[in-house]
PDB file of N, CA and C in Angstrom:
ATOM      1  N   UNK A   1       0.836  -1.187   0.000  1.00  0.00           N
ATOM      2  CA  UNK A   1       0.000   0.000   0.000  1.00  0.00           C
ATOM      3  C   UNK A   1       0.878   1.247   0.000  1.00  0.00           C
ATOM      4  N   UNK A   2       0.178   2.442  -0.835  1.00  0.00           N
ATOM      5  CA  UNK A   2       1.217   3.292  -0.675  1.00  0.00           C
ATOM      6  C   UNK A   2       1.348   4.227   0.835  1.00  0.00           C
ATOM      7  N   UNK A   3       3.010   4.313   0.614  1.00  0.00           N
ATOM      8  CA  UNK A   3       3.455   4.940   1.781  1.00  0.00           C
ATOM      9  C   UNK A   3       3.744   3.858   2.803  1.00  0.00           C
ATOM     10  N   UNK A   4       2.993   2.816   2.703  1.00  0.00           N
ATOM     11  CA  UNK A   4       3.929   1.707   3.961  1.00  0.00           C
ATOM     12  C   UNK A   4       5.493   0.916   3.491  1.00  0.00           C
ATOM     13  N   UNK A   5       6.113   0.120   4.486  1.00  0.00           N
ATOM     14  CA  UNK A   5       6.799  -0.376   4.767  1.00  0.00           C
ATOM     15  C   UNK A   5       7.643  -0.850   2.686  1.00  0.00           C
ATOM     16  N   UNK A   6       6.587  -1.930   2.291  1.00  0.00           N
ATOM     17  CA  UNK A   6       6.933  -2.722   1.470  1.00  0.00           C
ATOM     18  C   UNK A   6       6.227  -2.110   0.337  1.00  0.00           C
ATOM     19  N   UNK A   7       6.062  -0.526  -0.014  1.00  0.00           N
ATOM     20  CA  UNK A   7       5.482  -0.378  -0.887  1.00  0.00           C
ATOM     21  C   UNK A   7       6.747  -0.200  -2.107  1.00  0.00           C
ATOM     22  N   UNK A   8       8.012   0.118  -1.776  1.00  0.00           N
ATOM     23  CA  UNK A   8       8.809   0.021  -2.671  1.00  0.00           C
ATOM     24  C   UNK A   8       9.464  -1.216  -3.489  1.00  0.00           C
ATOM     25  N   UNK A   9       8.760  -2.560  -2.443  1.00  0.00           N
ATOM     26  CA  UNK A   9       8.981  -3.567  -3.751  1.00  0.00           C
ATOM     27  C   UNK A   9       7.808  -3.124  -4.977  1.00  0.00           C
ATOM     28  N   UNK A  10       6.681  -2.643  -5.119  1.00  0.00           N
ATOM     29  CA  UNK A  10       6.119  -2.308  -6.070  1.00  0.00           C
ATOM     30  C   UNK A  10       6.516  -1.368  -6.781  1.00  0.00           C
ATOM     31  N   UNK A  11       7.074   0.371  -6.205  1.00  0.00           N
ATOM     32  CA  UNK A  11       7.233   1.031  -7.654  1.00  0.00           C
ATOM     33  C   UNK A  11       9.049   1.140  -7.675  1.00  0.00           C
ATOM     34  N   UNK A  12       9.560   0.088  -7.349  1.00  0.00           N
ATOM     35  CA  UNK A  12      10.658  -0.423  -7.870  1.00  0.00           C
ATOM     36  C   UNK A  12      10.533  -1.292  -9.574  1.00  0.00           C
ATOM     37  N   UNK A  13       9.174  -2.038  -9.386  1.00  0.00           N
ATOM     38  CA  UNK A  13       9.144  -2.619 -10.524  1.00  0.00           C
ATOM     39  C   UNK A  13       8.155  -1.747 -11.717  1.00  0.00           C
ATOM     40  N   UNK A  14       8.252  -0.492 -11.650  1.00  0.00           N
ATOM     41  CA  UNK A  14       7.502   0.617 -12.038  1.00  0.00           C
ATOM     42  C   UNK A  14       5.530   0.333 -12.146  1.00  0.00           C
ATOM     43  N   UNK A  15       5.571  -0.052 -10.475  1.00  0.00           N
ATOM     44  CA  UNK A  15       3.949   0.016  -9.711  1.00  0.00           C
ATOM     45  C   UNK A  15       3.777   1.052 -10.182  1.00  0.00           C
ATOM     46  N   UNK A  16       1.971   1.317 -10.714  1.00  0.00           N
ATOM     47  CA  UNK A  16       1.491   2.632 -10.879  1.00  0.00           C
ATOM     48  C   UNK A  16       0.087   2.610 -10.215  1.00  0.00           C
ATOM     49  N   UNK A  17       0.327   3.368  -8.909  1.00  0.00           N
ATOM     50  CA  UNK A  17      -1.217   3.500  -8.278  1.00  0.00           C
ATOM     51  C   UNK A  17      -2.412   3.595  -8.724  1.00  0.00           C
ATOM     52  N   UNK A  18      -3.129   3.039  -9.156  1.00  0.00           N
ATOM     53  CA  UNK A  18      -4.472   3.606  -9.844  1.00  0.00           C
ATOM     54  C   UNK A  18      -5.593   4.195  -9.260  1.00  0.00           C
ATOM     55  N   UNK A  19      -6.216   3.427  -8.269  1.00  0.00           N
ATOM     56  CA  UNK A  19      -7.309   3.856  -7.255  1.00  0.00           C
ATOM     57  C   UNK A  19      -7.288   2.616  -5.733  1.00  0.00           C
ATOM     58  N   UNK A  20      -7.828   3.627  -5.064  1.00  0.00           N
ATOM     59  CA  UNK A  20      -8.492   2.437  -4.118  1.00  0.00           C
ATOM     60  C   UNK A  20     -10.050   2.476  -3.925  1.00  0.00           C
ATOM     61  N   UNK A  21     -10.176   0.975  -3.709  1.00  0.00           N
ATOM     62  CA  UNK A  21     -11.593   0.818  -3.825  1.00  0.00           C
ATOM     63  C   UNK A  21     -11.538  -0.305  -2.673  1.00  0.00           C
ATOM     64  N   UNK A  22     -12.864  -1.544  -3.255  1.00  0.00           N
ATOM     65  CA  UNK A  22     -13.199  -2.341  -1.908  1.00  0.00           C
ATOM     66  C   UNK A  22     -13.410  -3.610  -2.969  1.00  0.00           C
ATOM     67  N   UNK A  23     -13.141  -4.736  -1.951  1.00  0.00           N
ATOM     68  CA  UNK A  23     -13.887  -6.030  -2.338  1.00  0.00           C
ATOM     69  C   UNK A  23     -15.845  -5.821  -1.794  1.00  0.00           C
ATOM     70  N   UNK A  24     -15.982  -7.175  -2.856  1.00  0.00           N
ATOM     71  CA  UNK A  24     -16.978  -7.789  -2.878  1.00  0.00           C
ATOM     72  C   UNK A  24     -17.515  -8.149  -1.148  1.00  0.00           C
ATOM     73  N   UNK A  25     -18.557  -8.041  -0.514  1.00  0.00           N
ATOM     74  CA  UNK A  25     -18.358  -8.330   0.603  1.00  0.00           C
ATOM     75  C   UNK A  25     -18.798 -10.131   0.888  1.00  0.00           C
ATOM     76  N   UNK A  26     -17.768 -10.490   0.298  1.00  0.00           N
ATOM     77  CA  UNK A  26     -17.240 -12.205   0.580  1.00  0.00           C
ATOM     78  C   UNK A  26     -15.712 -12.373   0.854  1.00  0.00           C
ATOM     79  N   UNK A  27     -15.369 -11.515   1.942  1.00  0.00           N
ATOM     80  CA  UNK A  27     -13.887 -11.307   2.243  1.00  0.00           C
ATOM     81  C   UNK A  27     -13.557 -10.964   3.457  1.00  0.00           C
ATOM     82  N   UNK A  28     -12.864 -12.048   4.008  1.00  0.00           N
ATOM     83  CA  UNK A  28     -12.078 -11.596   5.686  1.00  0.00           C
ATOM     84  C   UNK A  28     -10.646 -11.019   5.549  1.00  0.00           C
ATOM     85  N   UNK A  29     -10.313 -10.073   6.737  1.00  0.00           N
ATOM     86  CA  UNK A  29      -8.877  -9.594   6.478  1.00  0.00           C
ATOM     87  C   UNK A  29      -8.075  -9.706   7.715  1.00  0.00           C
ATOM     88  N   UNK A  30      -7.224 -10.694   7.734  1.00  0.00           N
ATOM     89  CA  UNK A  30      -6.593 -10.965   8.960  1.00  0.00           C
ATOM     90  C   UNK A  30      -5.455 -10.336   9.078  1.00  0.00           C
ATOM     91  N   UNK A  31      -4.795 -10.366  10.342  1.00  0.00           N
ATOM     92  CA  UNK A  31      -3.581 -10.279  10.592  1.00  0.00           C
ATOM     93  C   UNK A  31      -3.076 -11.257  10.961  1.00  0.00           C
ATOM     94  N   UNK A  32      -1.980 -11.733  10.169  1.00  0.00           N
ATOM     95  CA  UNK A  32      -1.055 -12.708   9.919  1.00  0.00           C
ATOM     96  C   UNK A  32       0.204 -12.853  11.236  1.00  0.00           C
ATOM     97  N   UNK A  33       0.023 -13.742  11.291  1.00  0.00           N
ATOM     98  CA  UNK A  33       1.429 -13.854  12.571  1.00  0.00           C
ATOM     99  C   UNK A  33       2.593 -14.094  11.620  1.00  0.00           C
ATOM    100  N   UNK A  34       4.163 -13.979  12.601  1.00  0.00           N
ATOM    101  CA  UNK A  34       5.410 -14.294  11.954  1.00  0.00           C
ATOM    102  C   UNK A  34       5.660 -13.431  11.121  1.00  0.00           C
ATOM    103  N   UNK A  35       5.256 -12.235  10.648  1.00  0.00           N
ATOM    104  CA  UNK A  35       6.176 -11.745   9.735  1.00  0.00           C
ATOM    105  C   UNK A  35       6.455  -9.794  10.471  1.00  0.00           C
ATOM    106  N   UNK A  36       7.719  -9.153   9.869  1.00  0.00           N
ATOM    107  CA  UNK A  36       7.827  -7.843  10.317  1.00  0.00           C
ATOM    108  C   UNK A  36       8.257  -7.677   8.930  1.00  0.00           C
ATOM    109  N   UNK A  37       7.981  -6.848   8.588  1.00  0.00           N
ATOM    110  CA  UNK A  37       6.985  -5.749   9.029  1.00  0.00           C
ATOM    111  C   UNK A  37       5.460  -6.384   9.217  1.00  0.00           C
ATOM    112  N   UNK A  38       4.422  -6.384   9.743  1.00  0.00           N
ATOM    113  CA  UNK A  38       3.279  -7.005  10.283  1.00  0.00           C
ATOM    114  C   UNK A  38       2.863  -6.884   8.438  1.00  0.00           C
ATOM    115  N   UNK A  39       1.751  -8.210   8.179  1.00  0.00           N
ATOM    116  CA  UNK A  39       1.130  -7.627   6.908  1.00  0.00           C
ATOM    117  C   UNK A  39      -0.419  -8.758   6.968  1.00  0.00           C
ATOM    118  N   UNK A  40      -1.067  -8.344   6.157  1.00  0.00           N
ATOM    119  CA  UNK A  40      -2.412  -8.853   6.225  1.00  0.00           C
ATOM    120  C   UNK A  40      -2.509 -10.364   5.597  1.00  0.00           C
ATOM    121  N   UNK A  41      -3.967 -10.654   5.475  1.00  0.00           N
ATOM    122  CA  UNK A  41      -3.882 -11.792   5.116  1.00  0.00           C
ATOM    123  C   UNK A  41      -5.493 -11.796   4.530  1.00  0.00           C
ATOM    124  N   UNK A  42      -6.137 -11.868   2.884  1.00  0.00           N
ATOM    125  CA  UNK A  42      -7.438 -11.683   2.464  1.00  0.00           C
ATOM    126  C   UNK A  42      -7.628 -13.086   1.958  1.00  0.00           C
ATOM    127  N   UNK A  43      -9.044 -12.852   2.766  1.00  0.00           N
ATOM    128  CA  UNK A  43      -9.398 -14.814   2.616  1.00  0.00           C
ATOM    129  C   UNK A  43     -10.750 -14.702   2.160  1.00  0.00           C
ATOM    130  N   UNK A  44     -11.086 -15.367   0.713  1.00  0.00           N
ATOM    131  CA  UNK A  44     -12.841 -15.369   0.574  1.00  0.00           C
ATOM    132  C   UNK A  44     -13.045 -16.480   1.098  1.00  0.00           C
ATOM    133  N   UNK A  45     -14.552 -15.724   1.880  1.00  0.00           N
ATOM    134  CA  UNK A  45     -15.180 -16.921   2.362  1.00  0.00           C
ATOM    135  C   UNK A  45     -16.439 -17.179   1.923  1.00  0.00           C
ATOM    136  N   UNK A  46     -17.201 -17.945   2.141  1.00  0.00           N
ATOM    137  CA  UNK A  46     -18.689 -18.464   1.781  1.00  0.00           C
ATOM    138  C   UNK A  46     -19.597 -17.252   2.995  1.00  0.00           C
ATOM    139  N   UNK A  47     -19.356 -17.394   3.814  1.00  0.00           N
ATOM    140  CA  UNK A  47     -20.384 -16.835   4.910  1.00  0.00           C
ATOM    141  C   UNK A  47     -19.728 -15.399   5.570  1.00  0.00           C
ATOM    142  N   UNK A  48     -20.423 -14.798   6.543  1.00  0.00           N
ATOM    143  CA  UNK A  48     -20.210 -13.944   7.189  1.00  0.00           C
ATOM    144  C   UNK A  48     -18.811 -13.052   6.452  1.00  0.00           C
ATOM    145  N   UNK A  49     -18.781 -12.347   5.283  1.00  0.00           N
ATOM    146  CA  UNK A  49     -17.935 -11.891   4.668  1.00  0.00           C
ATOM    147  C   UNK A  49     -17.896 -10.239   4.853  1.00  0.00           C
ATOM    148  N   UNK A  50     -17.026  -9.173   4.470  1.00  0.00           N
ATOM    149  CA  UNK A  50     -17.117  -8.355   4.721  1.00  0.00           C
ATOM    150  C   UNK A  50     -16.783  -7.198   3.359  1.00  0.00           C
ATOM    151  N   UNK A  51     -17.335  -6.194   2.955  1.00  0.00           N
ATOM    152  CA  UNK A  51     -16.012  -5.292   1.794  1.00  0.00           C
ATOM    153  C   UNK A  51     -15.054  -4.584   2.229  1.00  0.00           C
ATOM    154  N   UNK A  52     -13.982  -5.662   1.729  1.00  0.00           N
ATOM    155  CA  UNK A  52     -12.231  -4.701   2.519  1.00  0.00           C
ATOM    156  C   UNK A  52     -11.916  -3.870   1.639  1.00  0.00           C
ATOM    157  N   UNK A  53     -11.181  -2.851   2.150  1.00  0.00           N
ATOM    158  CA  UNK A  53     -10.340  -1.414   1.165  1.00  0.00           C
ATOM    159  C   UNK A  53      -9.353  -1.818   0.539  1.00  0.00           C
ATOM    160  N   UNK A  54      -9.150  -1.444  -0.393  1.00  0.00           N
ATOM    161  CA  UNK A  54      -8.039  -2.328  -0.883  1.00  0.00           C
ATOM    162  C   UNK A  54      -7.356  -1.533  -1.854  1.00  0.00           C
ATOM    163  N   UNK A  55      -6.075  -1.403  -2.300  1.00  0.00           N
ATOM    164  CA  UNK A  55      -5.526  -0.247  -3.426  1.00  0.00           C
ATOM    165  C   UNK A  55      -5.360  -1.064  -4.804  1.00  0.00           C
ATOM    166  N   UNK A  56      -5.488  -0.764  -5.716  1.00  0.00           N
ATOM    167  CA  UNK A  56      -5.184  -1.202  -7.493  1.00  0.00           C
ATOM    168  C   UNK A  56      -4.032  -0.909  -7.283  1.00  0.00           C
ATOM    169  N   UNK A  57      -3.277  -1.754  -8.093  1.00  0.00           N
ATOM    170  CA  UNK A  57      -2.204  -0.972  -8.808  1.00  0.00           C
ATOM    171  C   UNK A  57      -1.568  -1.937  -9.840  1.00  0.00           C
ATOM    172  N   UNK A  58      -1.172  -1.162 -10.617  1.00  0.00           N
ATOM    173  CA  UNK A  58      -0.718  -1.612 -12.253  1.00  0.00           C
ATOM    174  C   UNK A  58       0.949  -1.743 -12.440  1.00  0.00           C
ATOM    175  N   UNK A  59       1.356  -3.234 -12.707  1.00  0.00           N
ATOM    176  CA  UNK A  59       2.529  -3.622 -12.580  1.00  0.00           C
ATOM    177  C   UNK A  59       2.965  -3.550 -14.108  1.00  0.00           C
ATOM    178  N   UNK A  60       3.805  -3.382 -14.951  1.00  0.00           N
ATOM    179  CA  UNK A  60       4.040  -3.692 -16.389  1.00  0.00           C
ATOM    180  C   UNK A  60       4.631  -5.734 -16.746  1.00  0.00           C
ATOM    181  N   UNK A  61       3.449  -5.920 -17.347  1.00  0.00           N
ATOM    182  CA  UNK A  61       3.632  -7.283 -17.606  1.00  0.00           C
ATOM    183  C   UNK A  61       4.852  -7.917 -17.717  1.00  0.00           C
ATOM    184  N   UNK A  62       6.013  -7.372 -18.367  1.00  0.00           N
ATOM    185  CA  UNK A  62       7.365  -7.704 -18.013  1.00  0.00           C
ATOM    186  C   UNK A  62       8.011  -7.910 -16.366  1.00  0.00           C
ATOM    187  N   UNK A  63       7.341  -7.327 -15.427  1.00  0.00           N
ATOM    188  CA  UNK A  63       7.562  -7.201 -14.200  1.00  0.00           C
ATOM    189  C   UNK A  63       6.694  -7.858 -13.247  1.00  0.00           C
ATOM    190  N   UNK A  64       6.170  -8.516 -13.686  1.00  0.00           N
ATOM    191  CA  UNK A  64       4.760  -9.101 -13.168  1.00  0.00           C
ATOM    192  C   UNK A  64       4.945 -10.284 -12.320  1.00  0.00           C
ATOM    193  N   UNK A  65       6.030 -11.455 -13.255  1.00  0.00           N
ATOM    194  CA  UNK A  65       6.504 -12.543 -12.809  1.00  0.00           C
ATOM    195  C   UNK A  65       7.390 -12.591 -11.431  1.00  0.00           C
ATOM    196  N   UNK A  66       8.431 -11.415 -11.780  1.00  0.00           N
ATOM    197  CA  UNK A  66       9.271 -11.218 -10.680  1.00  0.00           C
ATOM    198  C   UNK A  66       8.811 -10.400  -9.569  1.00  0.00           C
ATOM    199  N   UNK A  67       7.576  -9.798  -9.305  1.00  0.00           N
ATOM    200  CA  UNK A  67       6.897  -9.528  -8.089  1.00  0.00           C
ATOM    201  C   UNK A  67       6.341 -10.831  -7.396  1.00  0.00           C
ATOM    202  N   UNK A  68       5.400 -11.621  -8.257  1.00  0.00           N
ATOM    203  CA  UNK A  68       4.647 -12.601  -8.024  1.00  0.00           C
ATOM    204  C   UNK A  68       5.686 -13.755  -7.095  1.00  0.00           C
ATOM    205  N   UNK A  69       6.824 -13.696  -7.654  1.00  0.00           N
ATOM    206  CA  UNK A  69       8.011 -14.579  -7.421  1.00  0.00           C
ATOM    207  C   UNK A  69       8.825 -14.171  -5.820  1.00  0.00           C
ATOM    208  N   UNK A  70       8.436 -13.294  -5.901  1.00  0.00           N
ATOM    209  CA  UNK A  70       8.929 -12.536  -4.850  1.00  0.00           C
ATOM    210  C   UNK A  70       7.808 -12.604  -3.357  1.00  0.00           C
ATOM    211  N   UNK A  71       6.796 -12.876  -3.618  1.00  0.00           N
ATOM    212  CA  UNK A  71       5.673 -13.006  -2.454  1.00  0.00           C
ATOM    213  C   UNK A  71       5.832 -14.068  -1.409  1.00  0.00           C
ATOM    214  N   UNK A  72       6.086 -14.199  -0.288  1.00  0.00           N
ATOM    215  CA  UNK A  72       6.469 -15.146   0.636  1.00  0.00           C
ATOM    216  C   UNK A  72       5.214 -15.880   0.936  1.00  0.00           C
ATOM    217  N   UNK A  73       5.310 -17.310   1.068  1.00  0.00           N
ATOM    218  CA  UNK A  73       3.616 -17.999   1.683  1.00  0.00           C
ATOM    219  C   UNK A  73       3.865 -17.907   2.896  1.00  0.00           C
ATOM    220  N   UNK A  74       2.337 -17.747   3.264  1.00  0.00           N
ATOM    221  CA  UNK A  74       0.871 -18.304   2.612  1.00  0.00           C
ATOM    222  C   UNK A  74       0.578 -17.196   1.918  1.00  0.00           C
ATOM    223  N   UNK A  75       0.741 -15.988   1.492  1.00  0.00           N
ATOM    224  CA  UNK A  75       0.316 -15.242   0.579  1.00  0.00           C
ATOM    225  C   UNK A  75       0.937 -15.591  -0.633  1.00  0.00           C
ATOM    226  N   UNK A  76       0.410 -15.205  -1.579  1.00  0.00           N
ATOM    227  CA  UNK A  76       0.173 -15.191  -2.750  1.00  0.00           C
ATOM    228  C   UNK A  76      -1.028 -14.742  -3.714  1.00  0.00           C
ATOM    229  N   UNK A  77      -0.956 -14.722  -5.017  1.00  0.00           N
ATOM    230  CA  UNK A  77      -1.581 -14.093  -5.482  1.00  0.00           C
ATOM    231  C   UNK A  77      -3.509 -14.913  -6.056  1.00  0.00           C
ATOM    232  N   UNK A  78      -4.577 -14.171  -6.557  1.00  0.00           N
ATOM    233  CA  UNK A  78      -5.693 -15.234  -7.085  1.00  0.00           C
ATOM    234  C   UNK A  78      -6.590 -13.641  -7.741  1.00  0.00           C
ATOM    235  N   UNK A  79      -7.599 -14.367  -7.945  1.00  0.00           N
ATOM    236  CA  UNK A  79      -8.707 -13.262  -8.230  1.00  0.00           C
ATOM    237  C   UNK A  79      -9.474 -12.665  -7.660  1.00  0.00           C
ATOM    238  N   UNK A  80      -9.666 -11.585  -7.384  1.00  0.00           N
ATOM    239  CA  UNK A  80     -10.143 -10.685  -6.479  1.00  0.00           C
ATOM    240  C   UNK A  80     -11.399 -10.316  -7.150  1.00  0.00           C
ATOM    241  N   UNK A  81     -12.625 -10.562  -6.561  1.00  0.00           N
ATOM    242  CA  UNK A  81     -14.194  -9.923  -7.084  1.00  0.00           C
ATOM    243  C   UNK A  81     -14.040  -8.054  -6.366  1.00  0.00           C
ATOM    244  N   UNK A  82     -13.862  -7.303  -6.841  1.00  0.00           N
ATOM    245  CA  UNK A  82     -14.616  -5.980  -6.480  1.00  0.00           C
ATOM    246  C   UNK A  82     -16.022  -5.652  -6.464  1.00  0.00           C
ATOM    247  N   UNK A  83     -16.091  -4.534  -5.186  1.00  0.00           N
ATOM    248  CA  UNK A  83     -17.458  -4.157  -5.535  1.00  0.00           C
ATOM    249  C   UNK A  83     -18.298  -3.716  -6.548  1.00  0.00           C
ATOM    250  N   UNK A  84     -17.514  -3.661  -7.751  1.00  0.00           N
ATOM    251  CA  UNK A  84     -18.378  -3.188  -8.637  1.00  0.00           C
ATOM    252  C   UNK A  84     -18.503  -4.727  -9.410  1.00  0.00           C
ATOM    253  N   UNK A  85     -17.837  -5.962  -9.199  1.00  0.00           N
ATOM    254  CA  UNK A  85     -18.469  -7.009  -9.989  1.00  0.00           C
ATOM    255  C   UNK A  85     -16.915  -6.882 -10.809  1.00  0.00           C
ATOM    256  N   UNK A  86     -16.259  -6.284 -10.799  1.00  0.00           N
ATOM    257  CA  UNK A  86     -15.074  -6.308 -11.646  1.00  0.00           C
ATOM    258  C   UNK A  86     -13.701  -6.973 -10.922  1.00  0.00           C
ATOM    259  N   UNK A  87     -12.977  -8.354 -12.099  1.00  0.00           N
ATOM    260  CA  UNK A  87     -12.169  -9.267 -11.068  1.00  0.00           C
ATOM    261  C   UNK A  87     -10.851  -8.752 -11.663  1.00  0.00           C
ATOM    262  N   UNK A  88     -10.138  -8.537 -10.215  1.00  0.00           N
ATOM    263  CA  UNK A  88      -8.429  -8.112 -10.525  1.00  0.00           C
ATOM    264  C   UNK A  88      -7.487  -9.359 -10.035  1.00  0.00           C
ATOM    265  N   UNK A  89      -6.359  -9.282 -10.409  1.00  0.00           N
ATOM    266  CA  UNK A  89      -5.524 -10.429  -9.891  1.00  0.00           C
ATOM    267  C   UNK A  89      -5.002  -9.561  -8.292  1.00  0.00           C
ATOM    268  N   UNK A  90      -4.864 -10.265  -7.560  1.00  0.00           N
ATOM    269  CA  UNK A  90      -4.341  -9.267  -6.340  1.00  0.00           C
ATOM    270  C   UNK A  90      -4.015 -10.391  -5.311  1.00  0.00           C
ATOM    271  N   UNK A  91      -3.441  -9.760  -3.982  1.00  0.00           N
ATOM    272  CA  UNK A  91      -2.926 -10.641  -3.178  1.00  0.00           C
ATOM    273  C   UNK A  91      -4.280 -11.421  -2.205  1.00  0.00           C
ATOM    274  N   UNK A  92      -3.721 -12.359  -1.995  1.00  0.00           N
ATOM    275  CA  UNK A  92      -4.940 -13.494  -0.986  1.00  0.00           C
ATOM    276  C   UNK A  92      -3.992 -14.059  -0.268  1.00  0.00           C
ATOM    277  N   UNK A  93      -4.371 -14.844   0.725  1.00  0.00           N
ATOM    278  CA  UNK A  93      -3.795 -15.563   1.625  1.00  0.00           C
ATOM    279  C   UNK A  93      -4.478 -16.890   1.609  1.00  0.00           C
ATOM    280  N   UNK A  94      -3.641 -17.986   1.811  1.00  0.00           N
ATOM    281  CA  UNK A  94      -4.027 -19.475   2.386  1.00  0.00           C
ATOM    282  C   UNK A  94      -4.839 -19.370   3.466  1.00  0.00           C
ATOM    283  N   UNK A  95      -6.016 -20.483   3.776  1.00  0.00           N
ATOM    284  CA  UNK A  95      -6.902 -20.274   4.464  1.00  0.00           C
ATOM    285  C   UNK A  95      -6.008 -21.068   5.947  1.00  0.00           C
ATOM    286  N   UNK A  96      -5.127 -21.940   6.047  1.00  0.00           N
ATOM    287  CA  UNK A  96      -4.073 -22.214   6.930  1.00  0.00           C
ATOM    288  C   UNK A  96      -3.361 -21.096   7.800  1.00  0.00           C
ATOM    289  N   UNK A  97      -3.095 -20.114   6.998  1.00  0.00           N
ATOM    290  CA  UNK A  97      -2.789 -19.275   7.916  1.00  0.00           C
ATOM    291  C   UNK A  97      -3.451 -18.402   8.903  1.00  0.00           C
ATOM    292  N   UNK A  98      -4.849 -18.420   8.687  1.00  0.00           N
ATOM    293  CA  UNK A  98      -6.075 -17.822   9.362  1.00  0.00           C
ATOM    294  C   UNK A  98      -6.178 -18.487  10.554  1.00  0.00           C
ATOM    295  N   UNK A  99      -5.880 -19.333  10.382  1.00  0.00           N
ATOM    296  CA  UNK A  99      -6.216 -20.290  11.597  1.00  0.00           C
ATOM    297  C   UNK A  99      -5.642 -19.686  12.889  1.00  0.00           C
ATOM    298  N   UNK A 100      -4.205 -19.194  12.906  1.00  0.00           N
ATOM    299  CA  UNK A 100      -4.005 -18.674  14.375  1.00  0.00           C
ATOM    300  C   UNK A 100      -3.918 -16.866  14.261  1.00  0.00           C
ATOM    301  N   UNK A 101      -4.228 -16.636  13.023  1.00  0.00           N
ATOM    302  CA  UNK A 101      -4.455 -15.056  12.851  1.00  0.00           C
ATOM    303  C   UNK A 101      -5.754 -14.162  13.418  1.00  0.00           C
ATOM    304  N   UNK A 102      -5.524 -13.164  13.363  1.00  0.00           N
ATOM    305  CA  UNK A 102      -6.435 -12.147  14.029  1.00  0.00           C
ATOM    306  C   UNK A 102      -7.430 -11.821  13.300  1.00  0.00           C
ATOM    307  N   UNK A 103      -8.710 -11.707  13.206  1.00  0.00           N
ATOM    308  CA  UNK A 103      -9.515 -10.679  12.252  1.00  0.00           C
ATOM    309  C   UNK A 103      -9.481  -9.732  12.294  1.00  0.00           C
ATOM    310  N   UNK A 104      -9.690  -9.380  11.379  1.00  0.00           N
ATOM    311  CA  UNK A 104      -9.376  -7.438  11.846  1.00  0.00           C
ATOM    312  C   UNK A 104     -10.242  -7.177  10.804  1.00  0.00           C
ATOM    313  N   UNK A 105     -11.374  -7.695  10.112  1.00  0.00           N
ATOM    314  CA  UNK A 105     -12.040  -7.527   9.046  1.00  0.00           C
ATOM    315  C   UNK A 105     -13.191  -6.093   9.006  1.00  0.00           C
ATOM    316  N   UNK A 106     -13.175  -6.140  10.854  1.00  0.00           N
ATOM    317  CA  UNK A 106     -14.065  -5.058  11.348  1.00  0.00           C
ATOM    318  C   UNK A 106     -13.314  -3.641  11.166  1.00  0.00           C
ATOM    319  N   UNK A 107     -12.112  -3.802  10.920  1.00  0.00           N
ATOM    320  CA  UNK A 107     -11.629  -2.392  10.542  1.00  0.00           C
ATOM    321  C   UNK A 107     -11.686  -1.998   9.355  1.00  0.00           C
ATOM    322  N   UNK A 108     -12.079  -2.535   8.642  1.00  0.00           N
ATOM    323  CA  UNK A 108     -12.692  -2.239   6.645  1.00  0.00           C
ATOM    324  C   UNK A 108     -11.336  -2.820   5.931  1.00  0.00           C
ATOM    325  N   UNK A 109     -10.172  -2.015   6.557  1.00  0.00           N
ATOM    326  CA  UNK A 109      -9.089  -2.098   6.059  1.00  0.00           C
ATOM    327  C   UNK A 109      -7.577  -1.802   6.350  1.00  0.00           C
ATOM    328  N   UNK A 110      -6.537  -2.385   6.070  1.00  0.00           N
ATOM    329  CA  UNK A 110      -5.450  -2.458   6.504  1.00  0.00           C
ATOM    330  C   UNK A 110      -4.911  -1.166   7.043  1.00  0.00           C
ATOM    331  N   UNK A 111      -4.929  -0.212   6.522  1.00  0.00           N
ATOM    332  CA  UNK A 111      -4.784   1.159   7.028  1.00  0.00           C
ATOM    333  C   UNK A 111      -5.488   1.846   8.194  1.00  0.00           C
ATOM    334  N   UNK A 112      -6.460   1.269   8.408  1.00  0.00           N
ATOM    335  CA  UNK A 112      -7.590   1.574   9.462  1.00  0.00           C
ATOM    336  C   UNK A 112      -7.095   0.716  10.762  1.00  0.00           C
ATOM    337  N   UNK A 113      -6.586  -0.662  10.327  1.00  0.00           N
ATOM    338  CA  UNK A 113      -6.122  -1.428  11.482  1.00  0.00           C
ATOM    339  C   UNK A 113      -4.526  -0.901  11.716  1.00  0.00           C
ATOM    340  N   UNK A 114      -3.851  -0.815  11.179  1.00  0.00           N
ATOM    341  CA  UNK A 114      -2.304  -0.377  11.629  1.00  0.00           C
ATOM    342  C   UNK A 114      -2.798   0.940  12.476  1.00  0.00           C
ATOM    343  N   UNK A 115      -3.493   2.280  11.813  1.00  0.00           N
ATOM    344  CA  UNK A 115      -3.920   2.831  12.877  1.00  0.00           C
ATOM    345  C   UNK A 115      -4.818   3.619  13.876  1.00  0.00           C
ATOM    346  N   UNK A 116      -5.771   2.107  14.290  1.00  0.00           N
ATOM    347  CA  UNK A 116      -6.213   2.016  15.731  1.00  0.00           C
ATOM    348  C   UNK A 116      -5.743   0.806  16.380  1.00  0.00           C
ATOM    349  N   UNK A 117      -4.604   0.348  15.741  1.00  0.00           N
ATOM    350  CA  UNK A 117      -4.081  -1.145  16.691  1.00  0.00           C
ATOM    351  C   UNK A 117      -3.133  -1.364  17.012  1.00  0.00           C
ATOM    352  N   UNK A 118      -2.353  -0.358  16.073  1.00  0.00           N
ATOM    353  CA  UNK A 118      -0.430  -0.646  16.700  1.00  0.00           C
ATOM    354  C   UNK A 118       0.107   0.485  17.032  1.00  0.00           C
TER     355      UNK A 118
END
């Protein structure tokens, strides 16, 4: 996201911000244990789902592989439904790692939880 921690692995590979918007509300957003800088974790689910905030951004297809390559598990990348019905490729998390993670889905979004929580 821009302005945090790891936003310069993106416009290292010439990331171009586009907008932020929200998922579909069939989406939990955890906080992930084990990693620093702290980072999230977006899981669709069937039930009790929520619409998280979330930023676009546009990688140049030459650069695409070596971001993707670069993502540590359980994250990684899948298809993302937006609220408008429109699907982007974007980051998700393994549903394994939820298991001892936090919800934080009630804060809309990652920016909202870093700060009222840390």
């Amino acid at each position: 996201m821009k302005d945090l921690p790891l936003n310069p692995q993106l416009t290292a590979l010439d990331g171009k911000f586009m907008e932020a918007t929200q998922t579909s509300p069939d989406y939990k957003l955890f906080k992930l244990n084990g990693f620093i800088p702290p980072r999230p974790g977006l899981l669709r689910v069937v039930e009790n789902g929520s619409a998280i905030g979330l930023e676009i951004w546009q990688i140049p297809l030459k650069n695409y592989g070596e971001f993707v390559a670069s993502i540590p598990a359980p994250l990684g990348f899948g298809t993302l439904k937006l609220a408008d019905g429109s699907l982007v490729q974007g980051f998700m998390c393994e549903a394994y790692a939820t298991l001892d993670a936090v919800d934080i889905s009630r804060y809309g979004n990652w920016r909202n939880y870093l700060k009222e929580s840390l």
